[in-house]
PDB file of N, CA and C in Angstrom:
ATOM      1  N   UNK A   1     175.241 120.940  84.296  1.00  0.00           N
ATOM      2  CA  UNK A   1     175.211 119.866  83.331  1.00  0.00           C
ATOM      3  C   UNK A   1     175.074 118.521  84.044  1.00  0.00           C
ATOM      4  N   UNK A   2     175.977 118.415  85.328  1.00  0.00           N
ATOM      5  CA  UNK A   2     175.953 117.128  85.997  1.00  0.00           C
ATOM      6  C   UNK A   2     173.931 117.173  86.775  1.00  0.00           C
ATOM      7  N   UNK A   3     173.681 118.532  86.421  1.00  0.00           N
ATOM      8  CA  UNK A   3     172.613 118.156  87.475  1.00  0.00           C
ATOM      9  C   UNK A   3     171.491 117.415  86.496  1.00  0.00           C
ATOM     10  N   UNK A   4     171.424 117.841  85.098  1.00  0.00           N
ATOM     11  CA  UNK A   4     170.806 117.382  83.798  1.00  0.00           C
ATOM     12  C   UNK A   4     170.891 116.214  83.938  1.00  0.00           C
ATOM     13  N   UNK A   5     171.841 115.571  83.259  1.00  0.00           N
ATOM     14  CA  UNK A   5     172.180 114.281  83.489  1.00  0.00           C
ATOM     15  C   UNK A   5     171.055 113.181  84.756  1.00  0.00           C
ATOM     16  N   UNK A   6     171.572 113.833  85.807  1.00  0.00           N
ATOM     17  CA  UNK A   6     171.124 113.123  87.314  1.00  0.00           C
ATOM     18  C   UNK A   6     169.357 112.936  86.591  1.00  0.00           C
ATOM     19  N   UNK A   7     168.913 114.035  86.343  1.00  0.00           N
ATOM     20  CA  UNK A   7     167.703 114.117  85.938  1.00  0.00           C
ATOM     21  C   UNK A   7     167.357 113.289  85.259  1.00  0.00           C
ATOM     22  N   UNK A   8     168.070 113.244  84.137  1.00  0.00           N
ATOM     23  CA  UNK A   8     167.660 111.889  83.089  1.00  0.00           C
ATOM     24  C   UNK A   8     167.551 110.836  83.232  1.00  0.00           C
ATOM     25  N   UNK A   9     168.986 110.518  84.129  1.00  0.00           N
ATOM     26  CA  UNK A   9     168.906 108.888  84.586  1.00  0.00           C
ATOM     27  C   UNK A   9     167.520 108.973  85.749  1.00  0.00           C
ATOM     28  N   UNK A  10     167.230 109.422  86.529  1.00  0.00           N
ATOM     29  CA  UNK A  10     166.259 109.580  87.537  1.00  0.00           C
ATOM     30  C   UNK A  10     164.814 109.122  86.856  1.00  0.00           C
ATOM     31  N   UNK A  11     164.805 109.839  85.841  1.00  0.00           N
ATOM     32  CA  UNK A  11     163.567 109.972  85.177  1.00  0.00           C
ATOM     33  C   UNK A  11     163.269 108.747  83.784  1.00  0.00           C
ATOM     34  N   UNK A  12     164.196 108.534  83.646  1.00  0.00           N
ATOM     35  CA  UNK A  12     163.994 106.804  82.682  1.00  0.00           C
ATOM     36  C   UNK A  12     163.939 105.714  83.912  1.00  0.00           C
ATOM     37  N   UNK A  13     164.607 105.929  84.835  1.00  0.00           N
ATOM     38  CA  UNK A  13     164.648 104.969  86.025  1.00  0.00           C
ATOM     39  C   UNK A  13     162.779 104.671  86.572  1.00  0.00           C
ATOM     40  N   UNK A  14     162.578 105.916  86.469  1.00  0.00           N
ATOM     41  CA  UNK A  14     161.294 105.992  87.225  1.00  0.00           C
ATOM     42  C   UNK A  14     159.960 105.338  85.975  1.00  0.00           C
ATOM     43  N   UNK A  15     160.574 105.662  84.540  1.00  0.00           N
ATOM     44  CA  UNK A  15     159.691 105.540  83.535  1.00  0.00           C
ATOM     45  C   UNK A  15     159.902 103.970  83.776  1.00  0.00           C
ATOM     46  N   UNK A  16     161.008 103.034  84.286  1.00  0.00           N
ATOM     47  CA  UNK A  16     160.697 101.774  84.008  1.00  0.00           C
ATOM     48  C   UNK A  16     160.267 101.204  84.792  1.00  0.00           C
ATOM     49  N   UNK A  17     160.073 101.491  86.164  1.00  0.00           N
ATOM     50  CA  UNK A  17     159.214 100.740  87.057  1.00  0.00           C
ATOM     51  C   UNK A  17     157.843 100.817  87.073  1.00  0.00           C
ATOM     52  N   UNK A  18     156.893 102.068  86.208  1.00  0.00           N
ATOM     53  CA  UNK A  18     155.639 102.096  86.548  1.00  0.00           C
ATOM     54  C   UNK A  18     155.131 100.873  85.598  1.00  0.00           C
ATOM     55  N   UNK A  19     155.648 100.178  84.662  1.00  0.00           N
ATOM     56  CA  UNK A  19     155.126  98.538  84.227  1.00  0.00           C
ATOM     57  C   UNK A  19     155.431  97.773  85.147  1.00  0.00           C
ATOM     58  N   UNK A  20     156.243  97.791  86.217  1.00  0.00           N
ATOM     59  CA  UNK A  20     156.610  96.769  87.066  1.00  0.00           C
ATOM     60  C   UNK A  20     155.096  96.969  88.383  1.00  0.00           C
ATOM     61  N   UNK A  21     154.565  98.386  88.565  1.00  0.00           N
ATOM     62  CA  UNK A  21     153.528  98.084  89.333  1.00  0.00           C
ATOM     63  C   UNK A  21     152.254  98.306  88.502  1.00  0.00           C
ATOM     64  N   UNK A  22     151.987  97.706  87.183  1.00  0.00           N
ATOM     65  CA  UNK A  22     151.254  97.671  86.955  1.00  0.00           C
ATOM     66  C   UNK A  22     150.657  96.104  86.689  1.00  0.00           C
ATOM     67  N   UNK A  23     151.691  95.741  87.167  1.00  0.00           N
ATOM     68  CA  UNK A  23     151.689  93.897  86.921  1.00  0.00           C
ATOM     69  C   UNK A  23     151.500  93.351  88.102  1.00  0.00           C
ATOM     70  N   UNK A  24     151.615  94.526  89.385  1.00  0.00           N
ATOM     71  CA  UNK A  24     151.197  93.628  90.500  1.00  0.00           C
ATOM     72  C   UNK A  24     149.964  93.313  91.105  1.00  0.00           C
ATOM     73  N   UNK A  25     149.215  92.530  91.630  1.00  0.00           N
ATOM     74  CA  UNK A  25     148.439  91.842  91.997  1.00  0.00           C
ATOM     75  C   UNK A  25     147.550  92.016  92.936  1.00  0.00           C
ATOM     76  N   UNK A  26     146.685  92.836  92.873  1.00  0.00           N
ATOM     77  CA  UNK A  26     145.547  93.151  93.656  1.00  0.00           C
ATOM     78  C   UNK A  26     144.900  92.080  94.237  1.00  0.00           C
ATOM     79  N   UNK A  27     144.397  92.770  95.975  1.00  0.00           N
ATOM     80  CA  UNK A  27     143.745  91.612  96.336  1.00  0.00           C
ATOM     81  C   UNK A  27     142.226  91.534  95.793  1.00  0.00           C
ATOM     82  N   UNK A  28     141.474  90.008  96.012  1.00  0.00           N
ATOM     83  CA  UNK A  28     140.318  89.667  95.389  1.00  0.00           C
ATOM     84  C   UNK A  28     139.039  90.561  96.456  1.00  0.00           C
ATOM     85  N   UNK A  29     138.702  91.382  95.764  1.00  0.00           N
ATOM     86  CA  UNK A  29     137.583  92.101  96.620  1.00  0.00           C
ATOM     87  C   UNK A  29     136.351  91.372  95.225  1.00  0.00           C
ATOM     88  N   UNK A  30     135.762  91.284  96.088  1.00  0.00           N
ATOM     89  CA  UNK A  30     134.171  91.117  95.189  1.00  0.00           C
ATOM     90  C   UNK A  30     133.075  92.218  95.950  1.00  0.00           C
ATOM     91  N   UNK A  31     132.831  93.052  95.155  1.00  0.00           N
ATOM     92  CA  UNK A  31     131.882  94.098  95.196  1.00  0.00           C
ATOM     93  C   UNK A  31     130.520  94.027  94.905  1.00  0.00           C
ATOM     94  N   UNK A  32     129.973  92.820  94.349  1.00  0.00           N
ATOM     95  CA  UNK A  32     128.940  92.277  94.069  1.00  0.00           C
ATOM     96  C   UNK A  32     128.204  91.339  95.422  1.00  0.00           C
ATOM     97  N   UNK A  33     127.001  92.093  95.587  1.00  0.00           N
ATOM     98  CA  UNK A  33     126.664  90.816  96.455  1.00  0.00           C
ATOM     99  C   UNK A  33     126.213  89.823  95.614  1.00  0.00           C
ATOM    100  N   UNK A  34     126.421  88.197  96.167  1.00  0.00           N
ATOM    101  CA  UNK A  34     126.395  87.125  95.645  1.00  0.00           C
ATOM    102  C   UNK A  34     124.400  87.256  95.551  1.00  0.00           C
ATOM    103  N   UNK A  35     123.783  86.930  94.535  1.00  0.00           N
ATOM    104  CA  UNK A  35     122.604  87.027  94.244  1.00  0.00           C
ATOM    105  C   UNK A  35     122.007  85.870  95.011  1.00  0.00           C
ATOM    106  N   UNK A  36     120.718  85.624  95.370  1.00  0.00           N
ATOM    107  CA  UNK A  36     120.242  84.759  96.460  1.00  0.00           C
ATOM    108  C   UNK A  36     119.626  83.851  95.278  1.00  0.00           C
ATOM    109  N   UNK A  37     120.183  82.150  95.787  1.00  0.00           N
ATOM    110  CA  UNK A  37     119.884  81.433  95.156  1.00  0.00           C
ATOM    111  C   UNK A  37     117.927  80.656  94.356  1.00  0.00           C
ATOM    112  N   UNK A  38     118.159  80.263  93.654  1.00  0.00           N
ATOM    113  CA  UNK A  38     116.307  79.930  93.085  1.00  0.00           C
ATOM    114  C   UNK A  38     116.331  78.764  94.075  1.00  0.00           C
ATOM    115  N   UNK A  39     114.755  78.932  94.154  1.00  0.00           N
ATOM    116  CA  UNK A  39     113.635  77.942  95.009  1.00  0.00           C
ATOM    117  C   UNK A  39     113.969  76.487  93.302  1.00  0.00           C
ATOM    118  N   UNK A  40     113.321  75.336  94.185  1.00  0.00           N
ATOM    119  CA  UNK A  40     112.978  74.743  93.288  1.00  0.00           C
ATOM    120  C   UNK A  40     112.190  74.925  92.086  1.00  0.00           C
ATOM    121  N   UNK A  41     111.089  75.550  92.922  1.00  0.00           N
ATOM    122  CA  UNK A  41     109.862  75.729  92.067  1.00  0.00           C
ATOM    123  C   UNK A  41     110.336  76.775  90.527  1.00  0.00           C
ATOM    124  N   UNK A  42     111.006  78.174  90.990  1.00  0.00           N
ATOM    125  CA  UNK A  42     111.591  78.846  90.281  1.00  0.00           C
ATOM    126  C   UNK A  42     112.670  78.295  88.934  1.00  0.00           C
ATOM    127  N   UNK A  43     113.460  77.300  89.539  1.00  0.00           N
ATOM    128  CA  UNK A  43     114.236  76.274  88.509  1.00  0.00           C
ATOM    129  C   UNK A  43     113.208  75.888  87.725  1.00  0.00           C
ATOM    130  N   UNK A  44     112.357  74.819  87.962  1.00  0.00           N
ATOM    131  CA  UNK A  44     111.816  74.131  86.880  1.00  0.00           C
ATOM    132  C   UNK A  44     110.930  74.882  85.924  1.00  0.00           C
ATOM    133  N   UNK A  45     110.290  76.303  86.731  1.00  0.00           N
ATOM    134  CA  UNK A  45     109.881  77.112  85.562  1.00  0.00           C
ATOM    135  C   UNK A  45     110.594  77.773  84.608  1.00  0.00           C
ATOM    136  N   UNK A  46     111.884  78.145  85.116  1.00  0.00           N
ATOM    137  CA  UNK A  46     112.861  78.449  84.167  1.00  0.00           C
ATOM    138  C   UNK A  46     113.160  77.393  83.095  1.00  0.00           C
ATOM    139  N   UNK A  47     113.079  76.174  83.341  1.00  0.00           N
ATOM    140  CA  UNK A  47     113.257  75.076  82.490  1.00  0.00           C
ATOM    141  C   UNK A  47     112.349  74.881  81.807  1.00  0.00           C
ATOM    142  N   UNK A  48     111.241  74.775  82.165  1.00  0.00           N
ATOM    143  CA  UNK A  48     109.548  74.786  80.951  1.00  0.00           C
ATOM    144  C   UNK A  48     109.878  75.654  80.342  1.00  0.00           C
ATOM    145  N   UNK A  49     110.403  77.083  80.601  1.00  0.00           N
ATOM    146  CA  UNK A  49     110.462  78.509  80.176  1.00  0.00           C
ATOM    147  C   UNK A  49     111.514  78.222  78.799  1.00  0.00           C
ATOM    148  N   UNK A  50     112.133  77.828  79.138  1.00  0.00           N
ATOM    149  CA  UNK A  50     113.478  77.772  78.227  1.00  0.00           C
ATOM    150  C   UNK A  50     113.270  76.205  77.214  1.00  0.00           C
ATOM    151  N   UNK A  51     112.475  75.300  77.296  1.00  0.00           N
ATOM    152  CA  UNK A  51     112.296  74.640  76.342  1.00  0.00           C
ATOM    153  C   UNK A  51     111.086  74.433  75.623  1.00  0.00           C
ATOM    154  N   UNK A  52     110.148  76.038  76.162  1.00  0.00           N
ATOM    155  CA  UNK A  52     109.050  76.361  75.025  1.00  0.00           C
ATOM    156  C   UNK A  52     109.818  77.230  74.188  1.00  0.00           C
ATOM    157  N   UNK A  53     110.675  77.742  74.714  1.00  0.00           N
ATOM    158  CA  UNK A  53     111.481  78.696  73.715  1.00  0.00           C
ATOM    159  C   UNK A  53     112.467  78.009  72.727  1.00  0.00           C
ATOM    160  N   UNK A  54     112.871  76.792  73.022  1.00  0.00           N
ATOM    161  CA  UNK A  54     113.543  76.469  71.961  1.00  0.00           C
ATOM    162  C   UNK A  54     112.635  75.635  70.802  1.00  0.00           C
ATOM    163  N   UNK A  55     111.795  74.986  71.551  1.00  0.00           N
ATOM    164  CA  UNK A  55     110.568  75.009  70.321  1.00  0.00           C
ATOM    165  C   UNK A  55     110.426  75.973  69.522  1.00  0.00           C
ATOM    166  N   UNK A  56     109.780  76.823  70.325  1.00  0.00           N
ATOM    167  CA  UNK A  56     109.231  77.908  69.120  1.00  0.00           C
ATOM    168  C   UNK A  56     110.441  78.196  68.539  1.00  0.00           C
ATOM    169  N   UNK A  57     111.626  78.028  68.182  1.00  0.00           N
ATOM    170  CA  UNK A  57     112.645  78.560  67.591  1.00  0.00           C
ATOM    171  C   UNK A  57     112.687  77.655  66.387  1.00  0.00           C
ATOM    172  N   UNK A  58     112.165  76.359  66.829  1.00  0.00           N
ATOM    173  CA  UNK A  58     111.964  74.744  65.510  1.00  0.00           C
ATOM    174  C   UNK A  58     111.149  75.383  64.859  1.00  0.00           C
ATOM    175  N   UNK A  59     110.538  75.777  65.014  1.00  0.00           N
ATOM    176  CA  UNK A  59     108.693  76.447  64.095  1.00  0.00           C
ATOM    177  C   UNK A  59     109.289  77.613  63.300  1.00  0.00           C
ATOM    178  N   UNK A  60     109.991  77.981  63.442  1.00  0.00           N
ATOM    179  CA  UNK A  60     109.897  79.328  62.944  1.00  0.00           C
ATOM    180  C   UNK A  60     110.981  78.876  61.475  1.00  0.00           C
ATOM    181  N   UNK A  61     110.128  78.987  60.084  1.00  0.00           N
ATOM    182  CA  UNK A  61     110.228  78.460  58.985  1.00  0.00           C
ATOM    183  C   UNK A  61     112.038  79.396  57.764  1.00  0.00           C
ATOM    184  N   UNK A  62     112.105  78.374  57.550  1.00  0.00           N
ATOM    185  CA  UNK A  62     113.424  79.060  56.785  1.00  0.00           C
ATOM    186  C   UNK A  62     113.738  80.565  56.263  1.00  0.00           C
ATOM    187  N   UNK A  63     114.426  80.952  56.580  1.00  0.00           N
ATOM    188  CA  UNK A  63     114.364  82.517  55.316  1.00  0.00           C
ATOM    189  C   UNK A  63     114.803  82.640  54.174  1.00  0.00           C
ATOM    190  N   UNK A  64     113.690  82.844  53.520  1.00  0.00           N
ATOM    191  CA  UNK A  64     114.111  82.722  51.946  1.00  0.00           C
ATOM    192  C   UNK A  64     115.440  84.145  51.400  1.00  0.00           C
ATOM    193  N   UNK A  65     115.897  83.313  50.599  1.00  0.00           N
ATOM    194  CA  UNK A  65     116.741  84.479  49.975  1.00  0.00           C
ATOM    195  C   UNK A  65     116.704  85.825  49.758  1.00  0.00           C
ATOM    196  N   UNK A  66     117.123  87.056  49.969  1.00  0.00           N
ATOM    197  CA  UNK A  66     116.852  88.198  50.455  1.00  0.00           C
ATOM    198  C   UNK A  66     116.771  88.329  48.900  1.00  0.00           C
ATOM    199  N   UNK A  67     115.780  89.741  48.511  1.00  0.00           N
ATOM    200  CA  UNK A  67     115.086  89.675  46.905  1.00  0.00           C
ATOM    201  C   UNK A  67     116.365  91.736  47.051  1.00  0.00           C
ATOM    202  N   UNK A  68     117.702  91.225  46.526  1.00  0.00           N
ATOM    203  CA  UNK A  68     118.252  92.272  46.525  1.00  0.00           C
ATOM    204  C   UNK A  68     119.217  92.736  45.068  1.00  0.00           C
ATOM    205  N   UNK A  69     118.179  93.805  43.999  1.00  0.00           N
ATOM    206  CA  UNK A  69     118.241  94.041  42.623  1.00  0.00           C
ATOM    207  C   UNK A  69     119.554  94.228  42.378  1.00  0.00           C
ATOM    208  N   UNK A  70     120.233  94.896  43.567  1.00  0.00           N
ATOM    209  CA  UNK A  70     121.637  95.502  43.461  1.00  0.00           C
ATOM    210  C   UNK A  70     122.660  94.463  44.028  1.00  0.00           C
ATOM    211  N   UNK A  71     122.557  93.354  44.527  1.00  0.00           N
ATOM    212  CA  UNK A  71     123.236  92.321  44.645  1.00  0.00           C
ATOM    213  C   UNK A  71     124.381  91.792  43.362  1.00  0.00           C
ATOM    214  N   UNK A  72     123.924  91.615  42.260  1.00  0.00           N
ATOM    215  CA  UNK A  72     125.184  91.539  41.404  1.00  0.00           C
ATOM    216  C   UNK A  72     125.859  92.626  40.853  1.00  0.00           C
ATOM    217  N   UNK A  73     125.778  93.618  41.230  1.00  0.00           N
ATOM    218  CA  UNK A  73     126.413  94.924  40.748  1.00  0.00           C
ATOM    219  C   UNK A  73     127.572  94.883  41.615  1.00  0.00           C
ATOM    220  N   UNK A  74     127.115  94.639  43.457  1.00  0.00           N
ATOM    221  CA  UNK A  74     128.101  95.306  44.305  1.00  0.00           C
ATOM    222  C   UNK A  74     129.366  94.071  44.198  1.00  0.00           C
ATOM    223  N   UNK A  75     129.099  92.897  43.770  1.00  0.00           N
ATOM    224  CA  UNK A  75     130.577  92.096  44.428  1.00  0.00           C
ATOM    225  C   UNK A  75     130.396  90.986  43.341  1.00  0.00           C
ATOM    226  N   UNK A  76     131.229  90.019  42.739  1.00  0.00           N
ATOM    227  CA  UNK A  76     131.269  89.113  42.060  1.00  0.00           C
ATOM    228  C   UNK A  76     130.881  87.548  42.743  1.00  0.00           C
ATOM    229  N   UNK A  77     130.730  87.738  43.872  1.00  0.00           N
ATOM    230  CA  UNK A  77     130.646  86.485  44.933  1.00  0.00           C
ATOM    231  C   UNK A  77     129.389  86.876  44.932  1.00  0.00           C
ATOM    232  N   UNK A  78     128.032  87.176  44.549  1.00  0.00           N
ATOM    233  CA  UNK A  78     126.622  87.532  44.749  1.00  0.00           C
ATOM    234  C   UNK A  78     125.821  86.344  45.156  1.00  0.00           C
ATOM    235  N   UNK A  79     125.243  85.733  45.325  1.00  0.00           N
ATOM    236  CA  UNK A  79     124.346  84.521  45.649  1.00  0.00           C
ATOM    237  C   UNK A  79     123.794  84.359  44.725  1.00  0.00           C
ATOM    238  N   UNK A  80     123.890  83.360  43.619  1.00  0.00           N
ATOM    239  CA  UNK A  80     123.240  83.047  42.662  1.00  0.00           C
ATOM    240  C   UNK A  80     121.398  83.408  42.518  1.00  0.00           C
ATOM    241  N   UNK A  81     121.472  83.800  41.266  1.00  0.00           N
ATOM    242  CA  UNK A  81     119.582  84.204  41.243  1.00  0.00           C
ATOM    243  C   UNK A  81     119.119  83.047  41.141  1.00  0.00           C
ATOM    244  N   UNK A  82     117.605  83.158  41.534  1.00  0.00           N
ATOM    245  CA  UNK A  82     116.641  82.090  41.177  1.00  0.00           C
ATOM    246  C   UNK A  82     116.160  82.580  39.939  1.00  0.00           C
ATOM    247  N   UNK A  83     116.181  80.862  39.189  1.00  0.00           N
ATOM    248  CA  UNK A  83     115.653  80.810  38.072  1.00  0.00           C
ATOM    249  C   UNK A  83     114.934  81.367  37.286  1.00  0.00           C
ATOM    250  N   UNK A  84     114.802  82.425  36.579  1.00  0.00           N
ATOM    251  CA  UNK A  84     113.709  83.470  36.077  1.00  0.00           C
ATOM    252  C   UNK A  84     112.534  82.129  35.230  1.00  0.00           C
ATOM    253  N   UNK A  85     111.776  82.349  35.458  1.00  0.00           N
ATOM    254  CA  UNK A  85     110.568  81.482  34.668  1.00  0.00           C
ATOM    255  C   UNK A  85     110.295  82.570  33.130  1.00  0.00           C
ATOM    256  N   UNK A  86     110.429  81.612  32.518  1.00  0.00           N
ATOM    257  CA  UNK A  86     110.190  81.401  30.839  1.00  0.00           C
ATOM    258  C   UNK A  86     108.767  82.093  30.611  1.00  0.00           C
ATOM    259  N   UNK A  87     108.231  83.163  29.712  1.00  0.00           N
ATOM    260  CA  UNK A  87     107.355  83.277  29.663  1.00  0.00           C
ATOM    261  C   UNK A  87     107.137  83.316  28.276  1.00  0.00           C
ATOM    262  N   UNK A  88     106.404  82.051  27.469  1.00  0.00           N
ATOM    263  CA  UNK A  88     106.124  81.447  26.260  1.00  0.00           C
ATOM    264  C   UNK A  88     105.717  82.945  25.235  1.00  0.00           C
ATOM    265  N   UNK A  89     106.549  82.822  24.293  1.00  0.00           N
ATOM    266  CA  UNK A  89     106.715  84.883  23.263  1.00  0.00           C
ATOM    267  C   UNK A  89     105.476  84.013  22.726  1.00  0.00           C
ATOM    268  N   UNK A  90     104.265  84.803  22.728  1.00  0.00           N
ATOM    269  CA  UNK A  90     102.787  85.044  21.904  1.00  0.00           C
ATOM    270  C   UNK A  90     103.073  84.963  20.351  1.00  0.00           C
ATOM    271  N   UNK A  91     102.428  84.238  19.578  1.00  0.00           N
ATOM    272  CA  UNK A  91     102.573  83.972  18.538  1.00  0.00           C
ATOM    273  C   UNK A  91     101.816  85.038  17.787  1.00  0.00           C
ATOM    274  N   UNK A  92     102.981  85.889  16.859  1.00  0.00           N
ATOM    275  CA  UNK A  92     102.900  87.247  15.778  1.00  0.00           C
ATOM    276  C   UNK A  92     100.829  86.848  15.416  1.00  0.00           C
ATOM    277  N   UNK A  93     100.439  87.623  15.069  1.00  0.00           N
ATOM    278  CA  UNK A  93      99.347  87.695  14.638  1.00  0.00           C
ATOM    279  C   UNK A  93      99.420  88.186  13.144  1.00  0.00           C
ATOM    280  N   UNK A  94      98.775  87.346  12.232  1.00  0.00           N
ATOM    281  CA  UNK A  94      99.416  87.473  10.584  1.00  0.00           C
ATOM    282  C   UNK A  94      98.608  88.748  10.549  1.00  0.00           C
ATOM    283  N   UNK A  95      98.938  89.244   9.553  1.00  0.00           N
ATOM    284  CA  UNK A  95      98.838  90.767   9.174  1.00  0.00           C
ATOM    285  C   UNK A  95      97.589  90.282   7.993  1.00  0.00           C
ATOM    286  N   UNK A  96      96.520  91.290   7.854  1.00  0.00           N
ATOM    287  CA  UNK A  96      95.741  91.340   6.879  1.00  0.00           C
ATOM    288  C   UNK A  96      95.475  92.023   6.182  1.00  0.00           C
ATOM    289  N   UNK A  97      96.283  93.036   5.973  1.00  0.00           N
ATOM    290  CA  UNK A  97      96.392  93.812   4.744  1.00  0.00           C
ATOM    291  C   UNK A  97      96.876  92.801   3.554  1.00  0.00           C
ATOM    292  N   UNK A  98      96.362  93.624   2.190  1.00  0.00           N
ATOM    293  CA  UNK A  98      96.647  92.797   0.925  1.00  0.00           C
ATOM    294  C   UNK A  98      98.045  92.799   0.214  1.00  0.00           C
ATOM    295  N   UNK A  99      99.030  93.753   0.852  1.00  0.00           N
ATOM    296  CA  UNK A  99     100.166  93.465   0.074  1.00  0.00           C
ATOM    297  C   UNK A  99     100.900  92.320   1.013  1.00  0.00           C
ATOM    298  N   UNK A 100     100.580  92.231   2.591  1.00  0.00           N
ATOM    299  CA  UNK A 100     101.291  91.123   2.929  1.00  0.00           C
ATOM    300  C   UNK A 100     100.686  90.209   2.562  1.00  0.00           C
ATOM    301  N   UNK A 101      99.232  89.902   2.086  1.00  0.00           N
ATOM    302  CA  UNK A 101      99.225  88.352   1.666  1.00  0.00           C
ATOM    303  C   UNK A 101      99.283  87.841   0.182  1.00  0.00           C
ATOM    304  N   UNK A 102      99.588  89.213  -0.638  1.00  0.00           N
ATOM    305  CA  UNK A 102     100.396  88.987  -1.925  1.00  0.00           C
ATOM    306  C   UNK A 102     101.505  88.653  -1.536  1.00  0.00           C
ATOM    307  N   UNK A 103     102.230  88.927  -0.461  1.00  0.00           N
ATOM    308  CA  UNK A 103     103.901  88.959  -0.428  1.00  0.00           C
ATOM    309  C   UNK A 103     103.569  87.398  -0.288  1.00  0.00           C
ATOM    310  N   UNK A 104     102.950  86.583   0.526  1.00  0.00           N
ATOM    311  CA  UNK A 104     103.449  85.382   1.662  1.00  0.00           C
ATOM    312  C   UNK A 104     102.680  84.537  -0.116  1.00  0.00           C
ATOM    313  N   UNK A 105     102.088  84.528  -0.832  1.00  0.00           N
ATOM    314  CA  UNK A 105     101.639  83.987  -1.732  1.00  0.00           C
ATOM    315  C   UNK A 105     102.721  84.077  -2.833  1.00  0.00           C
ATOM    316  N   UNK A 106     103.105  85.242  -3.225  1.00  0.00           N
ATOM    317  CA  UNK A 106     104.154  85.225  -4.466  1.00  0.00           C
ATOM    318  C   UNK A 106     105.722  84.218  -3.617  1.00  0.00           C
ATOM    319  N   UNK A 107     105.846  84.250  -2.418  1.00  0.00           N
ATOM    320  CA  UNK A 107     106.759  83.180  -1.796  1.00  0.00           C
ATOM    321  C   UNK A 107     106.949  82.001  -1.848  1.00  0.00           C
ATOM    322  N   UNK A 108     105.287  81.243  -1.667  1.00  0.00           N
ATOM    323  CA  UNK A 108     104.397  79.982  -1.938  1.00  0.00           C
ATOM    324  C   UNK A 108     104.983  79.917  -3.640  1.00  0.00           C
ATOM    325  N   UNK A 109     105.186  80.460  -3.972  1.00  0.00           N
ATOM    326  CA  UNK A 109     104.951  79.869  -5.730  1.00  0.00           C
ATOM    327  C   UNK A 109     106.520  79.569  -5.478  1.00  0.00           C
ATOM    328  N   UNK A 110     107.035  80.270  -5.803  1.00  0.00           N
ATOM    329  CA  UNK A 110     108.680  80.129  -5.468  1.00  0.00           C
ATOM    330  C   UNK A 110     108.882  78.945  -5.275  1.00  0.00           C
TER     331      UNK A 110
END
């Protein structure tokens, strides 16, 4: 029983130091060789390089609103629709049979 014991304390003892070397401090190895520095010439093409590219990034024109049918179904926060355009209702074409233009005449008298 005493040997149990010994065990336990031994073995929480040991469980609390492996955070204590996991906090210690390795030395600085760098495993990378340091990359060999740009020529002049190489700089300033990188620089033409990199401010035709942010041009072309000015040019490149807005994105219109994504055209998505199922957008107000999935969430109440949806992105408002664009305006549906009005399309003027065609005016009925009168009927020419003779009881509708008895009907629209016996109305007229009325």
């Amino acid at each position: 029983m005493r040997q149990l014991g010994t065990a336990a304390i031994v073995a929480l003892l040991a469980g609390v130091t492996w955070p204590a070397h996991a906090q210690m401090q390795t030395p600085n190895i760098n495993l990378l060789q340091d990359a060999p520095s740009k020529t002049p010439e190489e700089r300033e093409a990188d620089e033409v390089r990199e401010k035709a590219y942010k041009d072309s990034l000015k040019k490149i024109p807005e994105a219109k609103a994504s055209n998505d049918p199922w957008g107000a179904v999935r969430s109440d926060n949806a992105p408002p629709k664009a305006a549906a355009k009005a399309v003027p209702a065609k005016p009925k074409a009168a009927k020419t049979d003779a009881k509708s233009e008895a009907t629209v005449k016996q109305q007229q008298q009325q």
